[in-house]
Each structure stands twice: as C-alpha cells, then as structure tokens.
N, C-alpha and C. Protein backbone atom coordinates (compact mmCIF):
# COMPACT_ATOMS: atom_id res chain seq x y z
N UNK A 1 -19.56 7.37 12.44
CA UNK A 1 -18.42 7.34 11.52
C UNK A 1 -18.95 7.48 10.09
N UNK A 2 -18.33 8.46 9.23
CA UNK A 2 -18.66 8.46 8.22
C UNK A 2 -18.48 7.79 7.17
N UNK A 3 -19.08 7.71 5.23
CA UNK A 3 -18.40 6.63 4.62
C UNK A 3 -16.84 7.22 3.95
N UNK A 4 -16.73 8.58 4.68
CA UNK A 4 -15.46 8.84 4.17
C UNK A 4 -14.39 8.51 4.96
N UNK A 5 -14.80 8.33 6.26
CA UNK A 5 -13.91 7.94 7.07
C UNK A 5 -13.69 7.22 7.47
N UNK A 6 -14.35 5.93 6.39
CA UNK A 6 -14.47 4.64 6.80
C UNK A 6 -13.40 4.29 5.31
N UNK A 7 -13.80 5.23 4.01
CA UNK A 7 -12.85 4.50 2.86
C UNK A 7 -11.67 5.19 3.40
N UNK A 8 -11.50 6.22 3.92
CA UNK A 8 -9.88 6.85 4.59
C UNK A 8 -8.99 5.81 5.36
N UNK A 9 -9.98 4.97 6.28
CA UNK A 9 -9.54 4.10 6.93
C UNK A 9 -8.98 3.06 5.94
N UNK A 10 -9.85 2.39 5.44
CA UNK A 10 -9.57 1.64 3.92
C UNK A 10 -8.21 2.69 3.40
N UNK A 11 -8.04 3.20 3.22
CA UNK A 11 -6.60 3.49 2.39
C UNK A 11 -5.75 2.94 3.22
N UNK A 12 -5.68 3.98 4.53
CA UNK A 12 -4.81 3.89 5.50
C UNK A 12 -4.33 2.27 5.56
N UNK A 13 -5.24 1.36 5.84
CA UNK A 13 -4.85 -0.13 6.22
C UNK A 13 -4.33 -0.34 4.79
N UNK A 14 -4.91 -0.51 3.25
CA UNK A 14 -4.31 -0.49 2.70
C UNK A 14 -2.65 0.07 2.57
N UNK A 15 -2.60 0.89 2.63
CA UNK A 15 -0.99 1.49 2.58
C UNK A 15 -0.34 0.93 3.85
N UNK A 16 -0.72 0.31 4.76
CA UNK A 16 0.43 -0.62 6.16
C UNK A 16 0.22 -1.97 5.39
N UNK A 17 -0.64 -2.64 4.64
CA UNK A 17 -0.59 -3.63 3.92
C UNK A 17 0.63 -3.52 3.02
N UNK A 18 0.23 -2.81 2.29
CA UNK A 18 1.23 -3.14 1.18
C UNK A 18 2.76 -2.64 1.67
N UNK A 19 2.98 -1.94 2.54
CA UNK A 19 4.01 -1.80 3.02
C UNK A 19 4.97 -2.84 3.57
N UNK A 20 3.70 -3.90 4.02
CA UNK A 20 4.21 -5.00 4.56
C UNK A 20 4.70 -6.33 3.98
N UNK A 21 3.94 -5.70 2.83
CA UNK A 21 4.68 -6.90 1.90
C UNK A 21 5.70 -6.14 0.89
N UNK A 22 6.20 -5.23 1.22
CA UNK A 22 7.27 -4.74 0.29
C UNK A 22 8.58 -5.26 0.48
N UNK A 23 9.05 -6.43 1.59
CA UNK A 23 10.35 -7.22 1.39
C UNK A 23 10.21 -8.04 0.24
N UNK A 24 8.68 -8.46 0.50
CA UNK A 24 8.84 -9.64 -0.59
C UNK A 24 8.45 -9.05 -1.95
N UNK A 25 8.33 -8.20 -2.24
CA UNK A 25 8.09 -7.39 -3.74
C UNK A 25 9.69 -7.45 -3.95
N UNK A 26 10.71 -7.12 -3.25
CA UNK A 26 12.08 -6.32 -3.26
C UNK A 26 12.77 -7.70 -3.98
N UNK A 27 12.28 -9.07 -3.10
CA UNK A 27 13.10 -9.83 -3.57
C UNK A 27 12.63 -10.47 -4.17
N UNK A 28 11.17 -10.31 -4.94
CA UNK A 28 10.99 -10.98 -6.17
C UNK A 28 11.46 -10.14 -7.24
N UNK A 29 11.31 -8.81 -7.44
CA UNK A 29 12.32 -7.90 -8.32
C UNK A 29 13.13 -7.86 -8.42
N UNK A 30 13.91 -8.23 -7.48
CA UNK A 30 15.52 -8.64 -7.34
C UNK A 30 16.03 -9.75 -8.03
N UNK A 31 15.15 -10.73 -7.99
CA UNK A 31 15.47 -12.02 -8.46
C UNK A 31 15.34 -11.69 -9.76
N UNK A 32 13.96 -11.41 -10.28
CA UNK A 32 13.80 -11.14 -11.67
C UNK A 32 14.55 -10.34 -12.43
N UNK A 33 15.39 -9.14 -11.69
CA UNK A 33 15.99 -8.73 -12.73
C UNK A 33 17.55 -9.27 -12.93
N UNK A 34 17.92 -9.62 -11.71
CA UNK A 34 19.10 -10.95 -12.05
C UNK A 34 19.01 -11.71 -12.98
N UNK A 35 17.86 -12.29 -12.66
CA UNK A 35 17.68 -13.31 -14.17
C UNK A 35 17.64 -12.81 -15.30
N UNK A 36 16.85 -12.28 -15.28
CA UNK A 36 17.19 -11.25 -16.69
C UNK A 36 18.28 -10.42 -17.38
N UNK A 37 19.08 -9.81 -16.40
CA UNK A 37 20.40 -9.42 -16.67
C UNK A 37 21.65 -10.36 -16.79
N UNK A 38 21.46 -11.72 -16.20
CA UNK A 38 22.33 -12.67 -16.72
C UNK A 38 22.07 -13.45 -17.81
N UNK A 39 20.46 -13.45 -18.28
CA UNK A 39 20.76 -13.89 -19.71
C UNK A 39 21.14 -13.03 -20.65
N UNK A 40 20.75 -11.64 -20.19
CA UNK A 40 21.21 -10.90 -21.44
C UNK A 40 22.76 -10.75 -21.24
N UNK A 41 24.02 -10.95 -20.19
CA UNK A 41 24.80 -11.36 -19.88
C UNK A 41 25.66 -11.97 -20.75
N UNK A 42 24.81 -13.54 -20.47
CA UNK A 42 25.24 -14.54 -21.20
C UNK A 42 25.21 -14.38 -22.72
N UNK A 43 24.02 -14.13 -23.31
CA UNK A 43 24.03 -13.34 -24.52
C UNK A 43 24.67 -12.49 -25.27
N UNK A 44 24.94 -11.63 -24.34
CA UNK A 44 26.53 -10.68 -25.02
C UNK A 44 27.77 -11.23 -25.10
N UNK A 45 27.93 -12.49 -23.79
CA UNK A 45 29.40 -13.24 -24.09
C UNK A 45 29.07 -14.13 -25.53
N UNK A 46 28.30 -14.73 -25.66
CA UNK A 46 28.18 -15.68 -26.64
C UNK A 46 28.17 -14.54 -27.84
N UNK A 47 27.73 -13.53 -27.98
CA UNK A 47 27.63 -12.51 -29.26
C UNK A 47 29.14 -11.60 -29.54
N UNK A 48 29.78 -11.83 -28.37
CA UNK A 48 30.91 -10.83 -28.39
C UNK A 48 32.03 -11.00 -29.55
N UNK A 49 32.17 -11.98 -29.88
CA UNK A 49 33.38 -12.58 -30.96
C UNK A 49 33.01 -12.37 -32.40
N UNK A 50 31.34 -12.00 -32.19
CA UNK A 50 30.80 -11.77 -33.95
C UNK A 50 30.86 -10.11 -33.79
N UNK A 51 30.90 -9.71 -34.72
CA UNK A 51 30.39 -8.12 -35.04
C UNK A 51 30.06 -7.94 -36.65
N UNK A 52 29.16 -9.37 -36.99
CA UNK A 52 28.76 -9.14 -37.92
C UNK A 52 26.96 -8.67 -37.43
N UNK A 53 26.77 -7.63 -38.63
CA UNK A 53 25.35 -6.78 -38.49
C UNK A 53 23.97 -8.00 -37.99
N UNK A 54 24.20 -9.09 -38.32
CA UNK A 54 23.02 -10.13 -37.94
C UNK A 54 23.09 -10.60 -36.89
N UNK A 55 24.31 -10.78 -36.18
CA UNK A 55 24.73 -11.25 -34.69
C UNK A 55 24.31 -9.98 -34.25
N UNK A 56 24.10 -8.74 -34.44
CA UNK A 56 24.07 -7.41 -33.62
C UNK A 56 22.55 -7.41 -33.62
N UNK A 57 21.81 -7.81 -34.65
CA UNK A 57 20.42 -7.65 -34.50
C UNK A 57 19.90 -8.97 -33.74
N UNK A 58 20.15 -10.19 -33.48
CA UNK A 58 20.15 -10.87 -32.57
C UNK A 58 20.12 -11.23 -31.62
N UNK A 59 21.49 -10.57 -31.35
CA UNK A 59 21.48 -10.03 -29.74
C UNK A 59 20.46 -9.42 -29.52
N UNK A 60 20.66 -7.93 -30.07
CA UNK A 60 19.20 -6.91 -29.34
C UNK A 60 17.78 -7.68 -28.98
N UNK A 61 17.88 -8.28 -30.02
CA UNK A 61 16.27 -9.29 -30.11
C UNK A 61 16.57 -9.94 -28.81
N UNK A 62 17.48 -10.68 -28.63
CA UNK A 62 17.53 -11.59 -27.47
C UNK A 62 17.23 -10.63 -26.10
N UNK A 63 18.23 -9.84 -26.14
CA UNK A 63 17.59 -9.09 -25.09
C UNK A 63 16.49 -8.06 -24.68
N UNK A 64 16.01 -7.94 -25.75
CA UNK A 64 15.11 -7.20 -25.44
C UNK A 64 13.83 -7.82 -25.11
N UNK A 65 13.61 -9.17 -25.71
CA UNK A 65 12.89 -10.36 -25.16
C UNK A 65 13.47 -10.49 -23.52
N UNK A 66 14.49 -10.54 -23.30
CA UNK A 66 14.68 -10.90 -21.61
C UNK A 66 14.05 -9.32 -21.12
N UNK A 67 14.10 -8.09 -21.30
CA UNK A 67 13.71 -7.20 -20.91
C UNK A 67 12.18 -7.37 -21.00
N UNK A 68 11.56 -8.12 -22.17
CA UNK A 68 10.05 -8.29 -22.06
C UNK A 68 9.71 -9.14 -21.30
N UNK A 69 10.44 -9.96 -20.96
CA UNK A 69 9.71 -10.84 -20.40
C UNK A 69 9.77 -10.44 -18.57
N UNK A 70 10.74 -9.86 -17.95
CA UNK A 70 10.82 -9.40 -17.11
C UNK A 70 9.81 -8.39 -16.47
N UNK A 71 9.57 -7.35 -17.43
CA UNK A 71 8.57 -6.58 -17.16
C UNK A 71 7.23 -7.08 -17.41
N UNK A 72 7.25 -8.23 -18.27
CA UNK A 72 5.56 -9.27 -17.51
C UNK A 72 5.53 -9.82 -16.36
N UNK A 73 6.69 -10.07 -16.30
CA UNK A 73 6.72 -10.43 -14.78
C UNK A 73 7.03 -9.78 -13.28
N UNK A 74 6.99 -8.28 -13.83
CA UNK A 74 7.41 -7.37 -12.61
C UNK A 74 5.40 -7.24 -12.62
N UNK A 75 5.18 -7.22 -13.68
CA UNK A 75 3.48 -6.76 -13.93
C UNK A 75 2.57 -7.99 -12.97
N UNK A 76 2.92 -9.03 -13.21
CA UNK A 76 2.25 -10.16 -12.86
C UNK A 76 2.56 -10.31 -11.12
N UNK A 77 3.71 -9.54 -10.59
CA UNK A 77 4.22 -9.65 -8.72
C UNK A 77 2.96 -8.28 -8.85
N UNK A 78 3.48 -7.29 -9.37
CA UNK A 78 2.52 -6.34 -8.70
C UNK A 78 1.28 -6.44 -8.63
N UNK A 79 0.30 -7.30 -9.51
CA UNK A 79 -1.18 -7.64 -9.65
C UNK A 79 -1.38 -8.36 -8.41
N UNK A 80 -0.26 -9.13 -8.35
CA UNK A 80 -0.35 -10.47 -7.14
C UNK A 80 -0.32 -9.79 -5.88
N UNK A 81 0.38 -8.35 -5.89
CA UNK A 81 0.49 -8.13 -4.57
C UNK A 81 -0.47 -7.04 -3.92
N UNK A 82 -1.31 -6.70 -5.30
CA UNK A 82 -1.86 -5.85 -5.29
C UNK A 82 -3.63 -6.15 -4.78
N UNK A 83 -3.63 -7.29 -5.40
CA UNK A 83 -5.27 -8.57 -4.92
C UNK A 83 -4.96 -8.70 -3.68
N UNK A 84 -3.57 -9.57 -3.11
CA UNK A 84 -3.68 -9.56 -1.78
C UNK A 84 -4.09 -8.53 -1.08
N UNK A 85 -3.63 -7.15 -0.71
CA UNK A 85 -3.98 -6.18 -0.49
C UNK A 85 -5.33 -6.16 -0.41
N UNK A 86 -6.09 -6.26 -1.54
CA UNK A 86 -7.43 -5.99 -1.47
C UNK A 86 -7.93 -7.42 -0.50
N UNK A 87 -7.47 -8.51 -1.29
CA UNK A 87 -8.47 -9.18 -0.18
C UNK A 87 -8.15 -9.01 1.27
N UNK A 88 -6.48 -8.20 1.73
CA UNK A 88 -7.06 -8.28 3.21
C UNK A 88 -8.21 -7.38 3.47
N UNK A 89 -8.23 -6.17 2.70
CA UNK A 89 -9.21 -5.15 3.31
C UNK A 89 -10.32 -5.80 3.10
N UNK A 90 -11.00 -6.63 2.40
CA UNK A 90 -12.27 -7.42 2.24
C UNK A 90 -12.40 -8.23 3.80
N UNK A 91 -11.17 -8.86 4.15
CA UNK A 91 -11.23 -9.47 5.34
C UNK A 91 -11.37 -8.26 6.82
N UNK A 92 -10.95 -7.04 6.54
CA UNK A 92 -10.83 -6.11 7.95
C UNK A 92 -12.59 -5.70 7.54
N UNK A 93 -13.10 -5.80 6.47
CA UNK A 93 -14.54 -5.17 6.50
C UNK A 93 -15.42 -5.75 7.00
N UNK A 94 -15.14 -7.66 6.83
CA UNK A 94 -16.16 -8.36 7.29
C UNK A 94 -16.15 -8.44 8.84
N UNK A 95 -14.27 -8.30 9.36
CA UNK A 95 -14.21 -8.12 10.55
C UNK A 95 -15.51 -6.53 11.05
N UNK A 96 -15.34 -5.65 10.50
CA UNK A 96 -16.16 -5.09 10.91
C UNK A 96 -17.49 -5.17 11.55
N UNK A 97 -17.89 -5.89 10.03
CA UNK A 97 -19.69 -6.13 10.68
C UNK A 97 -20.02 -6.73 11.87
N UNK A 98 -18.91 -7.27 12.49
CA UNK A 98 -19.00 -7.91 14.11
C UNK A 98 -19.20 -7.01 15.00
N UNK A 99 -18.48 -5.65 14.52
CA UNK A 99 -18.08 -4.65 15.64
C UNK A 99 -19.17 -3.69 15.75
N UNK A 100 -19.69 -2.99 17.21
CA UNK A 100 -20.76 -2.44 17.33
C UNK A 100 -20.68 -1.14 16.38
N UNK A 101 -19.45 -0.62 16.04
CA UNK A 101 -19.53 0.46 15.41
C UNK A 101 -20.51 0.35 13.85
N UNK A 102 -20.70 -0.77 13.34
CA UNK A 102 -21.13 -1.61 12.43
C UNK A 102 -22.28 -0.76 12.27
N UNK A 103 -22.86 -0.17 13.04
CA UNK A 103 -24.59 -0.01 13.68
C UNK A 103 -24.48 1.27 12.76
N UNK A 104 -23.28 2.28 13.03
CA UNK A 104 -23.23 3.30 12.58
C UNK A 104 -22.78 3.23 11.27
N UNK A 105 -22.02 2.64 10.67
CA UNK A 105 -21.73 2.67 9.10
C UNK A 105 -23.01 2.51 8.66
N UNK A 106 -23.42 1.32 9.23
CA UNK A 106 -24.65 0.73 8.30
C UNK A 106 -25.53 2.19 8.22
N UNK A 107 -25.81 3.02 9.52
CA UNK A 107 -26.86 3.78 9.34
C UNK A 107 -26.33 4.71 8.57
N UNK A 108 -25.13 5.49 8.60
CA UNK A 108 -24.68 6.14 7.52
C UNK A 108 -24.72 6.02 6.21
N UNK A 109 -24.04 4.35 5.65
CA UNK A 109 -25.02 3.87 4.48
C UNK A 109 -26.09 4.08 3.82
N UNK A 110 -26.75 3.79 4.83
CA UNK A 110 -28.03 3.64 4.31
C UNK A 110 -29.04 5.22 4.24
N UNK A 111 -28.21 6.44 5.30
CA UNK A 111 -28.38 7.39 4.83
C UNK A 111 -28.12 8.49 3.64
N UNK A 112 -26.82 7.79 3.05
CA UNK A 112 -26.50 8.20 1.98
C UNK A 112 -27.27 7.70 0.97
N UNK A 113 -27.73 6.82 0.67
CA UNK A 113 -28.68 5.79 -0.34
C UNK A 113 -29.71 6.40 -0.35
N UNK A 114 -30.42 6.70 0.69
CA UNK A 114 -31.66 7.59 0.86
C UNK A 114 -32.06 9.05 0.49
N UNK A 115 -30.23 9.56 0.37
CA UNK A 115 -30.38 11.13 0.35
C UNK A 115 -30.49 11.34 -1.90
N UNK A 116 -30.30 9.69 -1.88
CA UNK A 116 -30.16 9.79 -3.39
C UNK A 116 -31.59 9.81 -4.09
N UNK A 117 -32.33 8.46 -3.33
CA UNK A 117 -33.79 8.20 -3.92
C UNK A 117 -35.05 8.88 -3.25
N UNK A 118 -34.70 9.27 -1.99
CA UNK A 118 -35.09 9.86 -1.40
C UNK A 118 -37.30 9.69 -1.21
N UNK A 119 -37.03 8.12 -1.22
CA UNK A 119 -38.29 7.54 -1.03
C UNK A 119 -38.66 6.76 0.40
N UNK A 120 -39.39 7.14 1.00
CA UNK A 120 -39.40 6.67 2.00
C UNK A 120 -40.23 5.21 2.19
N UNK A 121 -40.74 4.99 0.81
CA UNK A 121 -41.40 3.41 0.59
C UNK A 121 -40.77 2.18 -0.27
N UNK A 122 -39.02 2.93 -0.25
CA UNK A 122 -38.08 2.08 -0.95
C UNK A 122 -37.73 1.01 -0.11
N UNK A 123 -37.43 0.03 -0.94
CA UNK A 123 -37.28 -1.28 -0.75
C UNK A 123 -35.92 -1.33 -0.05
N UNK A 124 -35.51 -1.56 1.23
CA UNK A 124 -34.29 -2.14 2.00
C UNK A 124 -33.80 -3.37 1.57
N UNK A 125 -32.42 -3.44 1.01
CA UNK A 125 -32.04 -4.54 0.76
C UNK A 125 -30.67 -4.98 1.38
N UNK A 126 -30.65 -6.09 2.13
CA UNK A 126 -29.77 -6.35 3.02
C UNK A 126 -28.88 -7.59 2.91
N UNK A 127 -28.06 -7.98 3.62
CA UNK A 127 -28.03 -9.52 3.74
C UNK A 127 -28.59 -9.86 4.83
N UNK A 128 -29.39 -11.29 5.07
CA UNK A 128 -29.82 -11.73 6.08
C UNK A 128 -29.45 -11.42 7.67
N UNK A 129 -27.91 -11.24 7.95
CA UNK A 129 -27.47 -11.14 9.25
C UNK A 129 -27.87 -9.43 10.06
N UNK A 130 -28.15 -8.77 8.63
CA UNK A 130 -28.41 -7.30 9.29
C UNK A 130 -29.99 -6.66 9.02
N UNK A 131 -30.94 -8.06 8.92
CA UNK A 131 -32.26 -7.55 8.66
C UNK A 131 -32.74 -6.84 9.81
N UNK A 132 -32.62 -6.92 11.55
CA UNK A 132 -33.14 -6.28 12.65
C UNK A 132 -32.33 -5.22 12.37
N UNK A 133 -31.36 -5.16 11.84
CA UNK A 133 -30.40 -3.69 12.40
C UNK A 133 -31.24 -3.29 10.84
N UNK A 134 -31.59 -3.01 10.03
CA UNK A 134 -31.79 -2.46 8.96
C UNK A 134 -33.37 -2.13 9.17
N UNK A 135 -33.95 -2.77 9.89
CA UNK A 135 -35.37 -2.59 10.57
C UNK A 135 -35.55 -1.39 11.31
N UNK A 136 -34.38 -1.55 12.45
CA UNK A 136 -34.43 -0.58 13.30
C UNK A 136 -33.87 0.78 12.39
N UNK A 137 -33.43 0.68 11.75
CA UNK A 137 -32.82 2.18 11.27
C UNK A 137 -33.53 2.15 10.03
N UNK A 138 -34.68 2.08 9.48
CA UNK A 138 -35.69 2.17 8.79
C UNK A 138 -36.81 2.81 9.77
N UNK A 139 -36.53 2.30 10.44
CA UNK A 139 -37.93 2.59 11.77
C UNK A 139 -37.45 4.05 12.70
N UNK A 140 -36.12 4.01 12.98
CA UNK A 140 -35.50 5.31 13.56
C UNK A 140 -35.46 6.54 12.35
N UNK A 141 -35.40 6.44 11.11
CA UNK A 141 -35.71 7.59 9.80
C UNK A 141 -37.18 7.64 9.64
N UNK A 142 -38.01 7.19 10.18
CA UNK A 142 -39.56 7.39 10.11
C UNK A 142 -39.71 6.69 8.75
N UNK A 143 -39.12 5.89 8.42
CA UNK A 143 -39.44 5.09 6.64
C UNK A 143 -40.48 3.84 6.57
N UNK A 144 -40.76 3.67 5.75
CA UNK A 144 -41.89 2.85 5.79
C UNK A 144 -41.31 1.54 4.89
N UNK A 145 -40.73 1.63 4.27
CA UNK A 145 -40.39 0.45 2.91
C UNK A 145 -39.57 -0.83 3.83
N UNK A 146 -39.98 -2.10 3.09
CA UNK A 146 -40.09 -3.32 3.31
C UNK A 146 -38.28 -3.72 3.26
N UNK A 147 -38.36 -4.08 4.28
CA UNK A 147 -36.58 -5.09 4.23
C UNK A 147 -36.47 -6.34 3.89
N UNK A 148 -36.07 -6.47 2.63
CA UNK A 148 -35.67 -7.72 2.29
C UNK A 148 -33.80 -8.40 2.62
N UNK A 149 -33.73 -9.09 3.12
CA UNK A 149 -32.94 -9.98 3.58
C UNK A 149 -32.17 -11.29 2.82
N UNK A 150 -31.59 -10.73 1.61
CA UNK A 150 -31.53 -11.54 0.18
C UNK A 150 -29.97 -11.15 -0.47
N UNK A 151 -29.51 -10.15 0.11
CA UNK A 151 -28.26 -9.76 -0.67
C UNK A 151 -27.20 -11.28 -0.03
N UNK A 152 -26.31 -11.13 -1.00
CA UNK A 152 -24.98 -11.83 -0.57
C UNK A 152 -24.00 -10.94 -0.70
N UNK A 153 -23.47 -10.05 0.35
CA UNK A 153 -22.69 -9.26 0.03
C UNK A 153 -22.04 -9.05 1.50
N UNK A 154 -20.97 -8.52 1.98
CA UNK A 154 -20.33 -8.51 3.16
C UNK A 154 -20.94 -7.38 4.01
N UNK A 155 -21.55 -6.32 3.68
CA UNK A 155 -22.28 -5.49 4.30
C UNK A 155 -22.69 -4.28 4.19
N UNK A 156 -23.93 -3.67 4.27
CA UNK A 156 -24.46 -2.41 3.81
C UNK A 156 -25.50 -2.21 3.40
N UNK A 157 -26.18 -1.82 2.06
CA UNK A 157 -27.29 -1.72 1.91
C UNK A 157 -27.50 -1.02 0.43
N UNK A 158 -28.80 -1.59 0.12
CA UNK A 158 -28.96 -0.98 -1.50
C UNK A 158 -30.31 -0.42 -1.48
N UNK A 159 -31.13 0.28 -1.57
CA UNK A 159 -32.33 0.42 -1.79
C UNK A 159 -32.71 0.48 -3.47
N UNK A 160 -34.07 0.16 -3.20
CA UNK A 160 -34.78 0.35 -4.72
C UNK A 160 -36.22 0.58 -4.79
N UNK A 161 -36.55 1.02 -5.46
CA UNK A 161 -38.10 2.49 -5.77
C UNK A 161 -38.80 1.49 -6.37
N UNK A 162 -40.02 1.65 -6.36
CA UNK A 162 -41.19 1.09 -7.44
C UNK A 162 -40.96 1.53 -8.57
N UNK A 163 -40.55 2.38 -8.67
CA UNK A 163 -40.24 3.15 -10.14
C UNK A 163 -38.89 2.85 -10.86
N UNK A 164 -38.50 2.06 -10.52
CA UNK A 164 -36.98 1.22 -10.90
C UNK A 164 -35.60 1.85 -10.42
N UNK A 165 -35.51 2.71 -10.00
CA UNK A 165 -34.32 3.84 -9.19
C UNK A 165 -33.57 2.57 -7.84
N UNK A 166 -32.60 2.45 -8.39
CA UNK A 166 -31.76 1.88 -7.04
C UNK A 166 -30.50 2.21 -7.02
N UNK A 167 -30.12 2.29 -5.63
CA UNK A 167 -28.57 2.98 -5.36
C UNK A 167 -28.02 1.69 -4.47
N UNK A 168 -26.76 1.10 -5.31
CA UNK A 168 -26.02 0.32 -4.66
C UNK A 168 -25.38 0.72 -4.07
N UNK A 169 -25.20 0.51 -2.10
CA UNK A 169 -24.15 0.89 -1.32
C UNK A 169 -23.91 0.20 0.15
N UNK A 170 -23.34 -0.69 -0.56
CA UNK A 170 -22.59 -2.13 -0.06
C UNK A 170 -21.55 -1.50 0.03
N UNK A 171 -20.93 -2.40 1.26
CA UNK A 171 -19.35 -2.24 1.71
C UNK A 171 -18.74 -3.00 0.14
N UNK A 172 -19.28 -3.56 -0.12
CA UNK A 172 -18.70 -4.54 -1.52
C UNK A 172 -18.73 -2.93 -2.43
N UNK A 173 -19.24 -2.64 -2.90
CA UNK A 173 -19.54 -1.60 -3.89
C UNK A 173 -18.77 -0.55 -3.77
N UNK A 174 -18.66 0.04 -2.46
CA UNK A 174 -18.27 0.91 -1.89
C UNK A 174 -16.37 0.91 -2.02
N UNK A 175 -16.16 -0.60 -1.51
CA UNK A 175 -14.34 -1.18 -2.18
C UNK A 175 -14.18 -1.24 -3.40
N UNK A 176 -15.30 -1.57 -4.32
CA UNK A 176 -15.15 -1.47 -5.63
C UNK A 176 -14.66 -0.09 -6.34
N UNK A 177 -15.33 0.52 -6.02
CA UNK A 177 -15.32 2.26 -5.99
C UNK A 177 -14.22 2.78 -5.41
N UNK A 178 -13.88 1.79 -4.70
CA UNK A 178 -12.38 2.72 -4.41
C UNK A 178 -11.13 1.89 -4.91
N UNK A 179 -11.49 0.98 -5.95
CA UNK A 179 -10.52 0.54 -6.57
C UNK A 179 -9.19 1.47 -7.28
N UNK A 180 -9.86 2.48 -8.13
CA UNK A 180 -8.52 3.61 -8.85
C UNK A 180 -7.67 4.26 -7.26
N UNK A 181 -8.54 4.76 -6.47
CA UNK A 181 -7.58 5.33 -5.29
C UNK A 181 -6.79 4.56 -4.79
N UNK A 182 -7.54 3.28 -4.56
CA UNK A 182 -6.15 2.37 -3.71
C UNK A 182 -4.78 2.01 -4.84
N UNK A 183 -5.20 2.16 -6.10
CA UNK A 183 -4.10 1.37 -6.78
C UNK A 183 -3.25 2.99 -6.78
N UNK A 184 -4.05 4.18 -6.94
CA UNK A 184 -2.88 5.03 -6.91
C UNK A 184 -2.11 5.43 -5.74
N UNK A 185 -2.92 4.96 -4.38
CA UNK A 185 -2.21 4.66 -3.18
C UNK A 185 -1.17 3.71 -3.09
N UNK A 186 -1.39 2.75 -3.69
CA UNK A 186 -0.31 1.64 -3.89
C UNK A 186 1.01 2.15 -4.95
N UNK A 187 0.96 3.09 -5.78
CA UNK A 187 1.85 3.76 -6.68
C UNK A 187 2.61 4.56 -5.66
N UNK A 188 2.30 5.31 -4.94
CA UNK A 188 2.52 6.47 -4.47
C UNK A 188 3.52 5.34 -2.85
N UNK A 189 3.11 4.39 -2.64
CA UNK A 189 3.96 3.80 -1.58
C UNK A 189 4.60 3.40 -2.70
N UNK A 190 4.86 2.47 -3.19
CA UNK A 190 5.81 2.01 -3.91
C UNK A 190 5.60 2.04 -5.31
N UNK A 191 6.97 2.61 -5.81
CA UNK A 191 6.94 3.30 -7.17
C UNK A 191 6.75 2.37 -7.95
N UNK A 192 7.62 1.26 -7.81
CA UNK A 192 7.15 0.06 -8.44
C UNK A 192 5.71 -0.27 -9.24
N UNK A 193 5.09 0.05 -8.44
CA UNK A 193 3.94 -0.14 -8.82
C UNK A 193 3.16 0.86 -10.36
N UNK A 194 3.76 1.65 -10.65
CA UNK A 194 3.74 2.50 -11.28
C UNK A 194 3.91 2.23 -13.13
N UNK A 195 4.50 1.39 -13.18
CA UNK A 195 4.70 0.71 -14.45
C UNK A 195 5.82 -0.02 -14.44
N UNK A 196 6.30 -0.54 -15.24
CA UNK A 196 7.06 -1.65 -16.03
C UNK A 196 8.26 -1.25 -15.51
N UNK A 197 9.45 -2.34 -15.00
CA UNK A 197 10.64 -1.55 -14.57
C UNK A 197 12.08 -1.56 -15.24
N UNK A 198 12.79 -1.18 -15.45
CA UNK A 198 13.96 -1.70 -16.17
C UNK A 198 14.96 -2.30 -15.83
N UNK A 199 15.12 -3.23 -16.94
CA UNK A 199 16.38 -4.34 -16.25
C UNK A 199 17.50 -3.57 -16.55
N UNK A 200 18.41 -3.88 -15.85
CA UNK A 200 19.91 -3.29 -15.83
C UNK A 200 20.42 -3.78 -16.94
C-alpha cells in the first residue's frame, strides 16, 4: 500500500467523519443563529418607537455585535468539529500499527525517506514497538545504518545522515502534512466550514 493511498484513505475516513457529525454542527448553528436573530429581534422592538439618527446607529451597533458574535461562534463549532475529526484519524492510524498491513506502510515509508537521502549508513529512527520490523526492512534494502528506537510518535520512520540531512516521515508528520487537504475536504463536505455564516 502506498503513502498515497494510505493519505487517500485518510481523506476518505475523514469525510464519513465529519459527515457524521454534521447533525450536530446543524443544531449547534441552528441554535446560534436563533439566538442571535432574537436578540437582534428584540433589539429592533425596543428601537422601533425611536427614529431618531442615534437610536438608528445603536441599533446597527447592537446588531451587528449579535452578528459578531455569532460568527465567533459558528468559527469556534467548526474548529471543535474539525480537531475531533482529526483526532479520530490519529486514533484509525494507531489502530493501524496493530494491523499486519502496518509491515507495508512502514516499508513504503521508509522507502520514500530513503529515495530522499539516499544513504545507506543513515540512521533509522523509530519508536521502540517497531525496532525488529525496522531491522528487518533495513536488512531486506541491503542498508547498513543503525536503528534507534527513541521516537515518540504513532508510527513510521525518520532517517538521518552523518552529514546532518534528515527526512521526517512519521504517520504523525505525514497527518500533519495533510492538514490544508483535509480542512479543504472538510469545506467541500460542508460549506459551513468555509467561512463565517450569516445570521438571518
């Protein structure tokens, strides 16, 4: 499996994620802009009897504060719903490293890392749980460089050169990196997500 068809996968689950929480996006937007449209509501009844020019600039102020404050808070559901998201895919990755297919990302990984520094006495850097599997596929590329067993990271691999050259490519790194795609995946399911929304 490749690492493209491993972040493809990563979208994919991403976009049934966030799909799945789109009731509860609906009715926190819902709520919020109720609230917001009944104070500015209330605001126009209480302003309606003046039509002097300072009651008119008042009002607007008033509401356009309920319109600001709404759209911090349409901003603040979508951030919220948008982390969840990520941390499930953080949780389907670690599920991964259990799974035998694991064997093959990792070696794919770690072949991409290689095709960068392209040293065969670079330093393997792992987390502890995948030092034999990072052995063996050091040893299956004919490579010679030392595996260290020191990362804290959910899974993958970084190498680094005597000569200071290192390529980070961690499943961590790798989600990092696909941070802009997923959020414009997350736009593209729900528009919402897209910017600031308007109160009625």
């Amino acid at each position: 499996m490749g690492v493209e068809t491993i972040v493809a996968a990563i979208d994919s689950e991403a976009a049934a994620q966030i799909t799945g929480i789109q009731s509860e996006r609906d009715r926190r937007v819902e709520r919020i802009a109720e609230e917001a449209k009944a104070r500015a509501d209330e605001e126009r009844r209480r302003w309606a009897a003046s039509r002097s020019e300072e009651a008119q600039r008042k009002r607007a102020g008033i509401v356009n504060r309920a319109r600001l404050e709404a759209d911090r808070r349409l901003a603040d559901v979508r951030e919220e719903l948008f982390q969840r998201a990520v941390a499930r895919l953080e949780e389907m990755l670690e599920a991964l490293t259990a799974e035998s297919r694991y064997e093959r990302v990792f070696g794919a990984l770690y072949d991409e890392a290689f095709a960068v520094v392209s040293d065969s006495d670079a330093t393997v850097l792992v987390r502890p749980e995948d030092r034999g599997l990072a052995e063996r596929v050091v040893a299956d590329r004919g490579a010679a460089g030392p595996v260290e067993a020191k990362l804290s990271c959910i899974g993958g691999v970084d190498l680094e050169t005597e000569d200071g050259r290192c390529v980070r490519n961690t499943l961590d790194s790798r989600l990092a990196q696909s941070e802009r795609s997923l959020r414009s995946l997350a736009v593209a399911t729900i528009p919402e997500f897209a910017g600031s929304g308007t109160v009625p």
